[in-house]
N, C-alpha and C. Protein backbone atom coordinates (compact mmCIF):
# COMPACT_ATOMS: atom_id res chain seq x y z
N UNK A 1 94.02 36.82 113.66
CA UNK A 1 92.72 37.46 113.93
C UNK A 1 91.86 36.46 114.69
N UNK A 2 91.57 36.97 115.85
CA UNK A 2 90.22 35.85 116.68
C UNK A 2 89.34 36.05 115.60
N UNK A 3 88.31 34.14 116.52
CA UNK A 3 87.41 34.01 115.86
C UNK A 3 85.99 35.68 115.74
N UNK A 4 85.82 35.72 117.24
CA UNK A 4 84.71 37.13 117.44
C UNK A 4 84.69 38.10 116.01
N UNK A 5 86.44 38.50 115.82
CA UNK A 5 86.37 39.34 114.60
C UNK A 5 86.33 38.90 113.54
N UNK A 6 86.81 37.75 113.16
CA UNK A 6 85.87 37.00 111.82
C UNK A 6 85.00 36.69 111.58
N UNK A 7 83.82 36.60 112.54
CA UNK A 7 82.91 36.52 112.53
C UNK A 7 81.93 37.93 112.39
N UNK A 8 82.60 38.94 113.11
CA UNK A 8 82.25 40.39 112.71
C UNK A 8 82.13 40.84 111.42
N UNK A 9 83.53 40.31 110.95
CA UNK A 9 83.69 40.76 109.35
C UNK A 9 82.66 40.05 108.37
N UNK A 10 82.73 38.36 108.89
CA UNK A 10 81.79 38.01 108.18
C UNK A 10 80.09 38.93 107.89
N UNK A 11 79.72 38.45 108.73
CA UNK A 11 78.45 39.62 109.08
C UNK A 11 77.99 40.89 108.23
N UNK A 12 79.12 41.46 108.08
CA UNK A 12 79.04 42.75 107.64
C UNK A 12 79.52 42.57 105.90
N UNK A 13 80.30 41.69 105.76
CA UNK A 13 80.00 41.52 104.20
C UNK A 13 78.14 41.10 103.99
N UNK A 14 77.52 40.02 104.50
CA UNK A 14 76.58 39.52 104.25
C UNK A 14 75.53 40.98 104.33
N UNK A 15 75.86 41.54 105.38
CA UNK A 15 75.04 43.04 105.44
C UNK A 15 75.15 44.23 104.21
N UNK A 16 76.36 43.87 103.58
CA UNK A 16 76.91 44.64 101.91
C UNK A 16 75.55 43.57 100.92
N UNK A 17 75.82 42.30 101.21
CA UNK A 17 75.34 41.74 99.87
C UNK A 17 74.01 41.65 99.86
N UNK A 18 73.21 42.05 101.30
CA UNK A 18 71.67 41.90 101.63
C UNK A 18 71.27 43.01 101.36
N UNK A 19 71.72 44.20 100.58
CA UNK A 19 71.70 45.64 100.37
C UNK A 19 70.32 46.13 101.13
N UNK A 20 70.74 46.61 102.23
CA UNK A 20 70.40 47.02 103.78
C UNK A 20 68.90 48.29 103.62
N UNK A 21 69.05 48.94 104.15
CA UNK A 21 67.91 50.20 104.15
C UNK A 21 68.59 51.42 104.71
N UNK A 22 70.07 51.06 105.25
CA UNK A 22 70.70 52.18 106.13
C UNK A 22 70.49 53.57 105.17
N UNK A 23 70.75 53.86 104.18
CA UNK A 23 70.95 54.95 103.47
C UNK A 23 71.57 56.29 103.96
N UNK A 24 73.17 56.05 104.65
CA UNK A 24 73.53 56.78 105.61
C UNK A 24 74.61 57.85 104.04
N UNK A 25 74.62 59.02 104.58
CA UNK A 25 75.01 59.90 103.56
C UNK A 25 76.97 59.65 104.20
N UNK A 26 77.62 60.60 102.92
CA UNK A 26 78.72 60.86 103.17
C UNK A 26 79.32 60.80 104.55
N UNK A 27 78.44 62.07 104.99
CA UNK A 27 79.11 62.54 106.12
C UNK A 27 78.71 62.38 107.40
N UNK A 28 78.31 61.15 107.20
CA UNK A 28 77.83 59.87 108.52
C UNK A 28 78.99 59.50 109.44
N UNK A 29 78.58 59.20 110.52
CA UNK A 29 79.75 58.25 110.96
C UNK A 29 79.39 56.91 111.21
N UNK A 30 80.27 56.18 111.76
CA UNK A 30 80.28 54.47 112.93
C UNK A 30 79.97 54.40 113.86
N UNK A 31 80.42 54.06 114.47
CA UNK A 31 80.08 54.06 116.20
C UNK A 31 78.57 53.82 116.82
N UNK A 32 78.89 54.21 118.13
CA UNK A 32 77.42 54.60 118.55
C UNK A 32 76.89 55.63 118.14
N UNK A 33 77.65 56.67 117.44
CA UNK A 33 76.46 57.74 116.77
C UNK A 33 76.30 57.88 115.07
N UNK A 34 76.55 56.65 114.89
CA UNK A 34 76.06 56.14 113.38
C UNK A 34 74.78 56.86 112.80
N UNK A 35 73.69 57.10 113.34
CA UNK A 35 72.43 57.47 112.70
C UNK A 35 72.79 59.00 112.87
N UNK A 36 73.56 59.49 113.62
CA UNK A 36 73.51 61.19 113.53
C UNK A 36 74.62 61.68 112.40
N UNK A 37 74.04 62.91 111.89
CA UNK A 37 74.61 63.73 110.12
C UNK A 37 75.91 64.32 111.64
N UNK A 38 76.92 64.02 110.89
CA UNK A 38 78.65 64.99 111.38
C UNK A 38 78.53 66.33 111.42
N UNK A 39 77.91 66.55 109.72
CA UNK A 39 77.88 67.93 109.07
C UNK A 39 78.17 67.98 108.15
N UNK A 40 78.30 68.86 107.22
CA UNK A 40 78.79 69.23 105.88
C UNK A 40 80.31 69.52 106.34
N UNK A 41 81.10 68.95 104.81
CA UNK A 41 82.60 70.08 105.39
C UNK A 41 82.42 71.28 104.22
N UNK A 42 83.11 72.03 105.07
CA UNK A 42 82.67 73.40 103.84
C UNK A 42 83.89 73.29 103.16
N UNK A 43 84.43 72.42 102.65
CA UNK A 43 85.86 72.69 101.12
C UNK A 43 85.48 71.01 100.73
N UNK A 44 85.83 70.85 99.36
CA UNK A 44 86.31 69.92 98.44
C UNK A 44 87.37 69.10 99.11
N UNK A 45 87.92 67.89 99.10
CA UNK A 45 89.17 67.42 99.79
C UNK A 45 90.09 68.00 98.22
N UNK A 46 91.31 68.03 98.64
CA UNK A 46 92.03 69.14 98.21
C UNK A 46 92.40 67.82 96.79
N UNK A 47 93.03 68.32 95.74
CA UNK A 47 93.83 67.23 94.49
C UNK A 47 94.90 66.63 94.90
N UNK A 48 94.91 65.35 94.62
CA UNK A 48 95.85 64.43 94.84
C UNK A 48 97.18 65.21 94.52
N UNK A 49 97.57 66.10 93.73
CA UNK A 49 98.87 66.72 93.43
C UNK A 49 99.30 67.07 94.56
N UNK A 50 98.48 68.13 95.42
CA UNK A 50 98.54 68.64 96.26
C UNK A 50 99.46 67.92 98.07
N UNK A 51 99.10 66.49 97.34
CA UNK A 51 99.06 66.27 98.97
C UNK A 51 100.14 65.24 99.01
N UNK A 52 101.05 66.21 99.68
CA UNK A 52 102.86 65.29 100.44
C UNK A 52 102.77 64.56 101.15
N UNK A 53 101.84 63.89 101.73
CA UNK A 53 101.82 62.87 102.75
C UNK A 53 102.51 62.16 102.78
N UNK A 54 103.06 61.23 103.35
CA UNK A 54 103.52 59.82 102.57
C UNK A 54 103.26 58.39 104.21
N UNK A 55 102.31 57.55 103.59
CA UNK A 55 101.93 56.79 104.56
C UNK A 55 102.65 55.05 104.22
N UNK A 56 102.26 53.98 104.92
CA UNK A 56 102.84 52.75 104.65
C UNK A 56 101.76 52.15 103.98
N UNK A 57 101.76 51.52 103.09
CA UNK A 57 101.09 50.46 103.00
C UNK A 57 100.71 49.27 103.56
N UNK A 58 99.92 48.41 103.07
CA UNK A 58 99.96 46.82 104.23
C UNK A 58 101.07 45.85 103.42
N UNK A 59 102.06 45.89 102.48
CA UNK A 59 102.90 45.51 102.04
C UNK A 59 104.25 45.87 102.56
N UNK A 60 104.23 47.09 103.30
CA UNK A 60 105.00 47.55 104.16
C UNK A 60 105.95 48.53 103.09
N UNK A 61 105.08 49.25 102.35
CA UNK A 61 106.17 50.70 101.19
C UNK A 61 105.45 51.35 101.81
N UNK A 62 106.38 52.90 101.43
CA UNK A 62 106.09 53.72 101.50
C UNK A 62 105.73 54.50 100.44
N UNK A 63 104.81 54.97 100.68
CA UNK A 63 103.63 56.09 99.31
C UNK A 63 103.07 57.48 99.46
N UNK A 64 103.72 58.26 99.02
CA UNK A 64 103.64 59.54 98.70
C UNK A 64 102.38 59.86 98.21
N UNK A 65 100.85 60.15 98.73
CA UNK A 65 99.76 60.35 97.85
C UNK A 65 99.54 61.47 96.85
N UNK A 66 100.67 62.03 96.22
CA UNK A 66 100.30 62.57 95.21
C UNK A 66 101.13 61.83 94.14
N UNK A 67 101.79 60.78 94.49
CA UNK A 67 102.37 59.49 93.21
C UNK A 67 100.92 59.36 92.52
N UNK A 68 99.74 58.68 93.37
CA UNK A 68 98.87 58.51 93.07
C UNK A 68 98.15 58.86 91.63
N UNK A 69 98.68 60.46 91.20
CA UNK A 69 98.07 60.87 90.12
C UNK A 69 98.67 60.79 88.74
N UNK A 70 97.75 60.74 87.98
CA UNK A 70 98.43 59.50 87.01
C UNK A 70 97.24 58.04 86.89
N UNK A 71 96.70 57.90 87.58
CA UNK A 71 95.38 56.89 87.60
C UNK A 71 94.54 57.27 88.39
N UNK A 72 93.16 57.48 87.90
CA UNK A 72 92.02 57.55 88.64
C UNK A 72 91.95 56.76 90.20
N UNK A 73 91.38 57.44 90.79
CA UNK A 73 91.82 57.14 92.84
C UNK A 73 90.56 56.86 93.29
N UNK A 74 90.22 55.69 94.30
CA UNK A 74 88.76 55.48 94.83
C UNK A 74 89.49 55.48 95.94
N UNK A 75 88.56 56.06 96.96
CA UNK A 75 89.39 56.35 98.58
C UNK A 75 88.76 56.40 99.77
N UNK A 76 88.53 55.20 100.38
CA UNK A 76 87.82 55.18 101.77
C UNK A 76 88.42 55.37 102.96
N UNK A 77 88.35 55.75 103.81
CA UNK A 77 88.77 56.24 105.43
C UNK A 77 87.95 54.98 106.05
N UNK A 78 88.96 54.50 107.10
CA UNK A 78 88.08 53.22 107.89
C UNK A 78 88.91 52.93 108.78
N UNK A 79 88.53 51.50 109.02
CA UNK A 79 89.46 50.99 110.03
C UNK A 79 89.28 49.58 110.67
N UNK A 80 89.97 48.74 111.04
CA UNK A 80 89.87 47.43 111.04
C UNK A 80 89.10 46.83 112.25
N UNK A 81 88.61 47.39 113.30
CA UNK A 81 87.44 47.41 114.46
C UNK A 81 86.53 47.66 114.18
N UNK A 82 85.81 48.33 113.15
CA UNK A 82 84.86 49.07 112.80
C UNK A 82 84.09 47.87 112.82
N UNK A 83 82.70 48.22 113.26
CA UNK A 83 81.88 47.14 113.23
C UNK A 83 80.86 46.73 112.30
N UNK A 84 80.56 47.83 110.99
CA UNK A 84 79.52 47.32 110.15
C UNK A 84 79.59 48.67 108.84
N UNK A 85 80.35 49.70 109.24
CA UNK A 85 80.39 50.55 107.74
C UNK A 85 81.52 49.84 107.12
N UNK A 86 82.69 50.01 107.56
CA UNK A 86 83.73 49.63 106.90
C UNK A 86 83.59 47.88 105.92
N UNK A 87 83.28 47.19 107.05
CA UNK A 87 83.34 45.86 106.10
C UNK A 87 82.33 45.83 105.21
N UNK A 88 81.22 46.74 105.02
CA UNK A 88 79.87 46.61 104.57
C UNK A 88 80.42 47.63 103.37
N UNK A 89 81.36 48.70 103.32
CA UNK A 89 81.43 49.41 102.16
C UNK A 89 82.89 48.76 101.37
N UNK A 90 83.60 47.92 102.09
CA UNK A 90 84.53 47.23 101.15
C UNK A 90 84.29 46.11 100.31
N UNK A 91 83.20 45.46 100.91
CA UNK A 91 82.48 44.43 100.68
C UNK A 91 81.47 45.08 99.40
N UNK A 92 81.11 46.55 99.05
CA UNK A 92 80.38 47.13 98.23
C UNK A 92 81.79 47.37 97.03
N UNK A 93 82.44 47.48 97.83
CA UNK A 93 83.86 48.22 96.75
C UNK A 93 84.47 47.01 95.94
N UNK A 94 84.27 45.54 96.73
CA UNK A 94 84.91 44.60 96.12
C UNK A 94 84.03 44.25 94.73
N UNK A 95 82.39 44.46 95.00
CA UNK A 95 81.41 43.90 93.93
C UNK A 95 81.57 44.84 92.82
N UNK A 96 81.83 46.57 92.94
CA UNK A 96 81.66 47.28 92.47
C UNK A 96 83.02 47.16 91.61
N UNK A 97 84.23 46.57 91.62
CA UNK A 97 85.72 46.29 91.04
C UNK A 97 85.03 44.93 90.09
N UNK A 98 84.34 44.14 90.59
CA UNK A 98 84.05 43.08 89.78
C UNK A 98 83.27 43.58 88.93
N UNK A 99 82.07 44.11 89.06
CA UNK A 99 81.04 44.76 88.22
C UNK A 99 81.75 45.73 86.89
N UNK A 100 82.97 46.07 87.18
CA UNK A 100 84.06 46.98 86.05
C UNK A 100 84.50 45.95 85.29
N UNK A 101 84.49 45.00 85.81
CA UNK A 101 85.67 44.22 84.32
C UNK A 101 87.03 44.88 84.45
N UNK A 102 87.38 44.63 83.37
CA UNK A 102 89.04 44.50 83.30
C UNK A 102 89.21 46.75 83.85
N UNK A 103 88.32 47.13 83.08
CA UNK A 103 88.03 48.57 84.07
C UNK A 103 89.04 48.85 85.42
N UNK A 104 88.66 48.16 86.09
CA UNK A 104 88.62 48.14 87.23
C UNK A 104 90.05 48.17 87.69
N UNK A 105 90.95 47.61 86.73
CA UNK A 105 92.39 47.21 87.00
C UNK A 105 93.20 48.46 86.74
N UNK A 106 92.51 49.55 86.02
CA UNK A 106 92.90 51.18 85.75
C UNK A 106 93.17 52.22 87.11
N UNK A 107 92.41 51.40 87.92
CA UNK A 107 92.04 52.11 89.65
C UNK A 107 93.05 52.07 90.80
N UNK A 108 93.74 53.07 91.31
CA UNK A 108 93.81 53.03 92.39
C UNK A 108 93.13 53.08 93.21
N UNK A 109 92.22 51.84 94.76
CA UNK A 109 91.81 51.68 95.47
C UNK A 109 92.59 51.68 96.52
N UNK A 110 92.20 52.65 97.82
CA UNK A 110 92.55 52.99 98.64
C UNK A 110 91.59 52.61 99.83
N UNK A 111 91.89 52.12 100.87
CA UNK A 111 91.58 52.10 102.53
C UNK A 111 92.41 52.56 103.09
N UNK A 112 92.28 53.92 103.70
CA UNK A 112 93.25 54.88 104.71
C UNK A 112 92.74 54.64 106.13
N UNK A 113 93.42 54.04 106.69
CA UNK A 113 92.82 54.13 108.50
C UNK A 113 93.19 55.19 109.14
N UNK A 114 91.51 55.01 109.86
CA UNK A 114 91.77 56.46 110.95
C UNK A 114 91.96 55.81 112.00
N UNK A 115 92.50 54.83 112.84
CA UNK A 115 92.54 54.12 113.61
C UNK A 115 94.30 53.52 113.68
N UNK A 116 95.42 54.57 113.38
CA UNK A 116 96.47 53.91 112.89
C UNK A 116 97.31 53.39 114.21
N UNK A 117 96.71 53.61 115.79
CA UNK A 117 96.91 52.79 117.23
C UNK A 117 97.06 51.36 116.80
N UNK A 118 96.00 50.99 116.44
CA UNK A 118 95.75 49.47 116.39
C UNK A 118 95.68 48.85 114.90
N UNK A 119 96.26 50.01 114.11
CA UNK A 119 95.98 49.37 112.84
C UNK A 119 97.14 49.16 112.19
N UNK A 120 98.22 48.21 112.45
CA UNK A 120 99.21 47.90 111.84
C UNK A 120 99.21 47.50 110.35
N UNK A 121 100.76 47.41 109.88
CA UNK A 121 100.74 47.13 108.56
C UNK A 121 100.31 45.31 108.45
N UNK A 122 100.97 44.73 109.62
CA UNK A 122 99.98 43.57 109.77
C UNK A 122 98.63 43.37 109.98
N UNK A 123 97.98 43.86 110.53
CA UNK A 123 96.67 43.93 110.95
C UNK A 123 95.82 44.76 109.74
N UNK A 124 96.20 45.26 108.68
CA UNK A 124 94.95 45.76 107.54
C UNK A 124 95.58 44.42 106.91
N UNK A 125 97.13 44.11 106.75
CA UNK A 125 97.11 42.99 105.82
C UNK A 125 96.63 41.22 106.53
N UNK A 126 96.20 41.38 106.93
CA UNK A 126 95.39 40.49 107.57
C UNK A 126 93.86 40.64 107.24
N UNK A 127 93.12 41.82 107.30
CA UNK A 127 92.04 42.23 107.38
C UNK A 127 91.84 42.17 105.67
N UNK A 128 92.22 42.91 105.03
CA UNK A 128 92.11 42.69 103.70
C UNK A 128 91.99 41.56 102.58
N UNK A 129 92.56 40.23 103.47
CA UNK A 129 92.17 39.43 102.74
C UNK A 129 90.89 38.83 102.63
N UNK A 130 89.98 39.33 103.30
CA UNK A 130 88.56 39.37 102.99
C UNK A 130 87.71 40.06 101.67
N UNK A 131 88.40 40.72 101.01
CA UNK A 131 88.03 41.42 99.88
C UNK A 131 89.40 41.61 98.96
N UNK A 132 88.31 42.53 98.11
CA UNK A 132 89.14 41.91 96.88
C UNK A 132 90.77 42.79 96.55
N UNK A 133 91.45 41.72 96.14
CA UNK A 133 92.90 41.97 96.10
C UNK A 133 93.51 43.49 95.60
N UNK A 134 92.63 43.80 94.82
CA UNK A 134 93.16 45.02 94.05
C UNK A 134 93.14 46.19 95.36
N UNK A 135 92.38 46.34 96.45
CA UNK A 135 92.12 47.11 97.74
C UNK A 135 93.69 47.48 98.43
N UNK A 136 94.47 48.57 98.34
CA UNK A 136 95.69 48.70 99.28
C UNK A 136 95.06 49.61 100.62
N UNK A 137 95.18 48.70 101.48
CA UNK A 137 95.38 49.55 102.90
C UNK A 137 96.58 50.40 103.25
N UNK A 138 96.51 51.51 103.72
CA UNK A 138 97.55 52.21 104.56
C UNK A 138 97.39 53.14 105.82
N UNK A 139 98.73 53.08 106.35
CA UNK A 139 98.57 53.12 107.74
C UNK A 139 99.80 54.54 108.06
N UNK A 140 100.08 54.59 109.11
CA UNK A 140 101.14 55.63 109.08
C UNK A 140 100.97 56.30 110.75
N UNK A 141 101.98 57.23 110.91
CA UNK A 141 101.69 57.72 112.62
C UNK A 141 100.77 58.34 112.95
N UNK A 142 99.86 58.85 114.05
CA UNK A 142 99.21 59.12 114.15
C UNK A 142 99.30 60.77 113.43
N UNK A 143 100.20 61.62 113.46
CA UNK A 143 100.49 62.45 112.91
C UNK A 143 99.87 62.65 111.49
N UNK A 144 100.62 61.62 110.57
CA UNK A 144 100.57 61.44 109.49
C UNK A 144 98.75 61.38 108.67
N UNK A 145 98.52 60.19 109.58
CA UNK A 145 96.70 60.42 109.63
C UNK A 145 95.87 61.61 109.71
N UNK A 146 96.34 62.29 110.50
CA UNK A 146 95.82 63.27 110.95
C UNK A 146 96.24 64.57 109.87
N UNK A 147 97.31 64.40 109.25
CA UNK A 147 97.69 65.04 108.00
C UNK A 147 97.00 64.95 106.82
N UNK A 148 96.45 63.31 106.66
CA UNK A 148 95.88 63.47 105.35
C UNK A 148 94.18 63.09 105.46
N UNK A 149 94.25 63.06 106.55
CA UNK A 149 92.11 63.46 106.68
C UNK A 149 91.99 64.93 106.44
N UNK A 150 93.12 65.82 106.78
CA UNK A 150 92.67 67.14 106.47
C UNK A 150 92.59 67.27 105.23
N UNK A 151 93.93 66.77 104.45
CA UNK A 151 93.67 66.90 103.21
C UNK A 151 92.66 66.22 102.27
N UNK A 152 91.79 65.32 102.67
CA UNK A 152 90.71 64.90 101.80
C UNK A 152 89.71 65.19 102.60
N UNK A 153 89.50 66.32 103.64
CA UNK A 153 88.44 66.98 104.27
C UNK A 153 87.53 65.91 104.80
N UNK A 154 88.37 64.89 105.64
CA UNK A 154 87.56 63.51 106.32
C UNK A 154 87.37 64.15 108.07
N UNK A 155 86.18 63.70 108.38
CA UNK A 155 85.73 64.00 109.75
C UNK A 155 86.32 62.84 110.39
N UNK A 156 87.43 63.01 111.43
CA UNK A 156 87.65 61.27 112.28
C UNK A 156 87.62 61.96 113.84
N UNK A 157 87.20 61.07 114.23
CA UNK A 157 87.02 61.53 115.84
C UNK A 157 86.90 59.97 116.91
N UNK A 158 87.95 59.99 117.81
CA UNK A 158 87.90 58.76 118.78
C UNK A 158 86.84 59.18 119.59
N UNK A 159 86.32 57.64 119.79
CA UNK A 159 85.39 58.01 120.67
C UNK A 159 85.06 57.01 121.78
N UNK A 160 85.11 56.99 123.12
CA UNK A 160 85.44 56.25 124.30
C UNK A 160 84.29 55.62 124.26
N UNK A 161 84.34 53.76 124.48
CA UNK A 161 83.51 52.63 124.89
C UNK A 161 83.39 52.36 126.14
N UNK A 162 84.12 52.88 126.66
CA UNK A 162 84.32 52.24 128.02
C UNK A 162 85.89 52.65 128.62
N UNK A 163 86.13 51.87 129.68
CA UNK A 163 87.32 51.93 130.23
C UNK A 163 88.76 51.61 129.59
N UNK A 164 88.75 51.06 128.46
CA UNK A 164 90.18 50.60 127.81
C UNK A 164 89.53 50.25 126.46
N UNK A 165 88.65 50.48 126.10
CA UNK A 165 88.07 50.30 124.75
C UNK A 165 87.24 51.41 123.96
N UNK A 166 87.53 51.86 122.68
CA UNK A 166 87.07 53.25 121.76
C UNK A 166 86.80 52.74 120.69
N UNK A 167 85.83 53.50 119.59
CA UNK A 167 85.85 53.67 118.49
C UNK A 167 86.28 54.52 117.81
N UNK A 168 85.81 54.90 116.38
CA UNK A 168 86.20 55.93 115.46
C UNK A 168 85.23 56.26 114.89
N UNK A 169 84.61 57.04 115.23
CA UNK A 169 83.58 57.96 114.07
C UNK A 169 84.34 58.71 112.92
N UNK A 170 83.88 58.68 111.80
CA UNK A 170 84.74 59.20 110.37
C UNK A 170 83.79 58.91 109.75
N UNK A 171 83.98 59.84 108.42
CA UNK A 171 83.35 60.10 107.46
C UNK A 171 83.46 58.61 106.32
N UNK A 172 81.89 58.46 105.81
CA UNK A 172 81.59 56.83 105.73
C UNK A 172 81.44 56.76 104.28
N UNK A 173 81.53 57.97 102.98
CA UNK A 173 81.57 58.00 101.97
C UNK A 173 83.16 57.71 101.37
N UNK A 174 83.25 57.15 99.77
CA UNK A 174 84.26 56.59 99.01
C UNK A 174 84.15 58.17 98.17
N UNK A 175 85.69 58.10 98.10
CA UNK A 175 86.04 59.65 97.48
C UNK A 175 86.51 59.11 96.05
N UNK A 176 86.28 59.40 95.28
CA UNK A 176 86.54 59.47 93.24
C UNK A 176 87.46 60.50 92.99
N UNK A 177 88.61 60.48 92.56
CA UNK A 177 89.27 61.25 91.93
C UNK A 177 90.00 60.87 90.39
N UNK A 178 89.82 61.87 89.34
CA UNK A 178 90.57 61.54 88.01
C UNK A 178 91.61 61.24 88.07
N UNK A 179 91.84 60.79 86.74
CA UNK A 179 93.95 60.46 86.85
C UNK A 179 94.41 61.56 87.26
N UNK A 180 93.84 63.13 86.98
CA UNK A 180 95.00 64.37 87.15
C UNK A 180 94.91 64.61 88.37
N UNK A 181 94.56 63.91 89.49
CA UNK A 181 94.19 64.02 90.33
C UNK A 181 93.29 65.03 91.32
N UNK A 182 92.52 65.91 90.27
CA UNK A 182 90.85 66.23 90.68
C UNK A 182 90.36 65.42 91.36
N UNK A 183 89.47 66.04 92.80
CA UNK A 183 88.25 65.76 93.37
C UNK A 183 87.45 65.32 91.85
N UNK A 184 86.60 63.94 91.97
CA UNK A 184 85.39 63.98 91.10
C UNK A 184 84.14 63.50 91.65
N UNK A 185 84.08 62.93 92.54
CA UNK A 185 82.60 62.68 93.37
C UNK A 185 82.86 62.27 94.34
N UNK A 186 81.81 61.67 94.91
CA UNK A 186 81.39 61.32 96.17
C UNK A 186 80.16 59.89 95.77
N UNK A 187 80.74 58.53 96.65
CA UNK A 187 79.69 57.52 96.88
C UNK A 187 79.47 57.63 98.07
N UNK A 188 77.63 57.82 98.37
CA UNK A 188 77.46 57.58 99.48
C UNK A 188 77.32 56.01 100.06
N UNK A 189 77.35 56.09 101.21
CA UNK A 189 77.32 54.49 102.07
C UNK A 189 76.37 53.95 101.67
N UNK A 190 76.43 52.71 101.26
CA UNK A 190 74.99 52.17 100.80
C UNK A 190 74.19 52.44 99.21
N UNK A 191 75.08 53.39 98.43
CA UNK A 191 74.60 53.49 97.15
C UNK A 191 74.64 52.46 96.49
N UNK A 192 73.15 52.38 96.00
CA UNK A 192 72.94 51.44 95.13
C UNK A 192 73.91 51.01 93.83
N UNK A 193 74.15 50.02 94.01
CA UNK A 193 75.51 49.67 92.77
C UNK A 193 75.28 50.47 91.29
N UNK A 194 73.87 50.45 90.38
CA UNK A 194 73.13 51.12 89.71
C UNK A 194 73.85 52.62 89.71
N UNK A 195 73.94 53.20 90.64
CA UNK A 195 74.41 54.49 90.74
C UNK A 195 75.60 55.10 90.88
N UNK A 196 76.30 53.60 91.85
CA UNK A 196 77.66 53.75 91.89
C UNK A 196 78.71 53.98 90.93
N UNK A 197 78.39 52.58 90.01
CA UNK A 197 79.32 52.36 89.18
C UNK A 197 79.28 53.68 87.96
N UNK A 198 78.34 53.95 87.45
CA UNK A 198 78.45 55.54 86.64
C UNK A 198 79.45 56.36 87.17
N UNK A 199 79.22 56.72 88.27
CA UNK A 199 80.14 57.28 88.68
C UNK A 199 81.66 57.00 88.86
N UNK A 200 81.83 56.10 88.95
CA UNK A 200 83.06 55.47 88.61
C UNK A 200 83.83 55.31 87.58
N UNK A 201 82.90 55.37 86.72
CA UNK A 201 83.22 54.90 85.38
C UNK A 201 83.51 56.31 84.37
N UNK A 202 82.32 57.55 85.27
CA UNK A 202 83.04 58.90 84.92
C UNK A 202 84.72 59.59 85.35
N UNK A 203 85.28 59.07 86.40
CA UNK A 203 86.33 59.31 86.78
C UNK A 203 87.23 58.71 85.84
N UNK A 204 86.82 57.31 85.65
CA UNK A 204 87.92 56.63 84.45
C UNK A 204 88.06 56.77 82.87
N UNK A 205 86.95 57.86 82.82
CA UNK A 205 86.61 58.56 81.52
C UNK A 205 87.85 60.09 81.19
């Protein structure tokens, strides 16, 4: 990883731990159109039972996301370019795993990239070691991505920088699901830890 993007990442943890004013909802995106609402999606993302996917990890397995159920699921959509949601809500996800105590070790934590061009199984496992260990990234064909944003009703959309360079607008909220793998909430970007962790702690209930 160049220095530029470690230094990016850095940044954007410090922007997690300076707890910001953004107060951007769920269904926000990144990019340059960060401050504009996506929309509502009109369905629930569907139960972990439900969904055959099967993507790579940054360990390099393969995982079937309805294995998943069976332990309560925390689940962010991101991506390793992203310039200030992603490292700023993993960087929230890492405090919010510490803030659980031994809790916390009950959780499947998930980072799904919508960015799976440039987002190798090397490149999240690279990226990840910035936060905290318990976090599995996964990656998979573009196909495959595009398979399971439908199924957890995630907004992702490329979006052109320029001549040979894009982002990813996607949906900027952490998805909660029970062990039986029920939908159970929604953290928005930037929720106050105070608020977060309840909620968390209802899924592991």
């Amino acid at each position: 990883m160049n220095l530029s993007r470690r230094l990016l990442l850095g940044a954007g943890a410090v922007t997690a731990l300076g707890a910001g004013t953004l107060g951007l909802g769920w269904w926000q995106v990144d990019g340059p159109g960060a401050a504009r609402p996506a929309g509502p999606s009109p369905k629930l993302p569907r139960p972990l039972s439900e969904m055959d996917v099967t993507l790579t990890d940054h360990r390099g397995r393969r995982v079937t996301i309805s294995d998943w159920v069976g332990r309560p699921s925390l689940v962010f959509f991101g991506f390793t370019y992203c310039p200030e949601v992603c490292p700023t809500t993993l960087s929230d996800i890492s405090l919010w795993l510490d803030g659980l105590g031994a809790e916390a070790d009950l959780l499947n934590v998930a980072l799904i990239t919508v960015d799976p061009e440039r987002d190798t199984i090397a490149a999240l496992a690279d990226y990840l070691t910035y936060f905290d260990p318990r976090i599995t990234g996964y990656t998979g064909t573009p196909k495959e991505i595009a398979r399971v944003a439908e199924a957890f009703r995630v907004r992702v959309e490329r979006r052109p920088l320029g001549e040979d360079d894009y982002t990813m607008d996607h949906t900027s909220g952490v998805l909660l699901f029970r062990a039986d793998g029920r939908f159970g909430s929604i953290i928005d970007y930037h929720e106050d830890r105070a608020s977060a962790l309840p909620k968390i702690r209802r899924v592991l209930s």
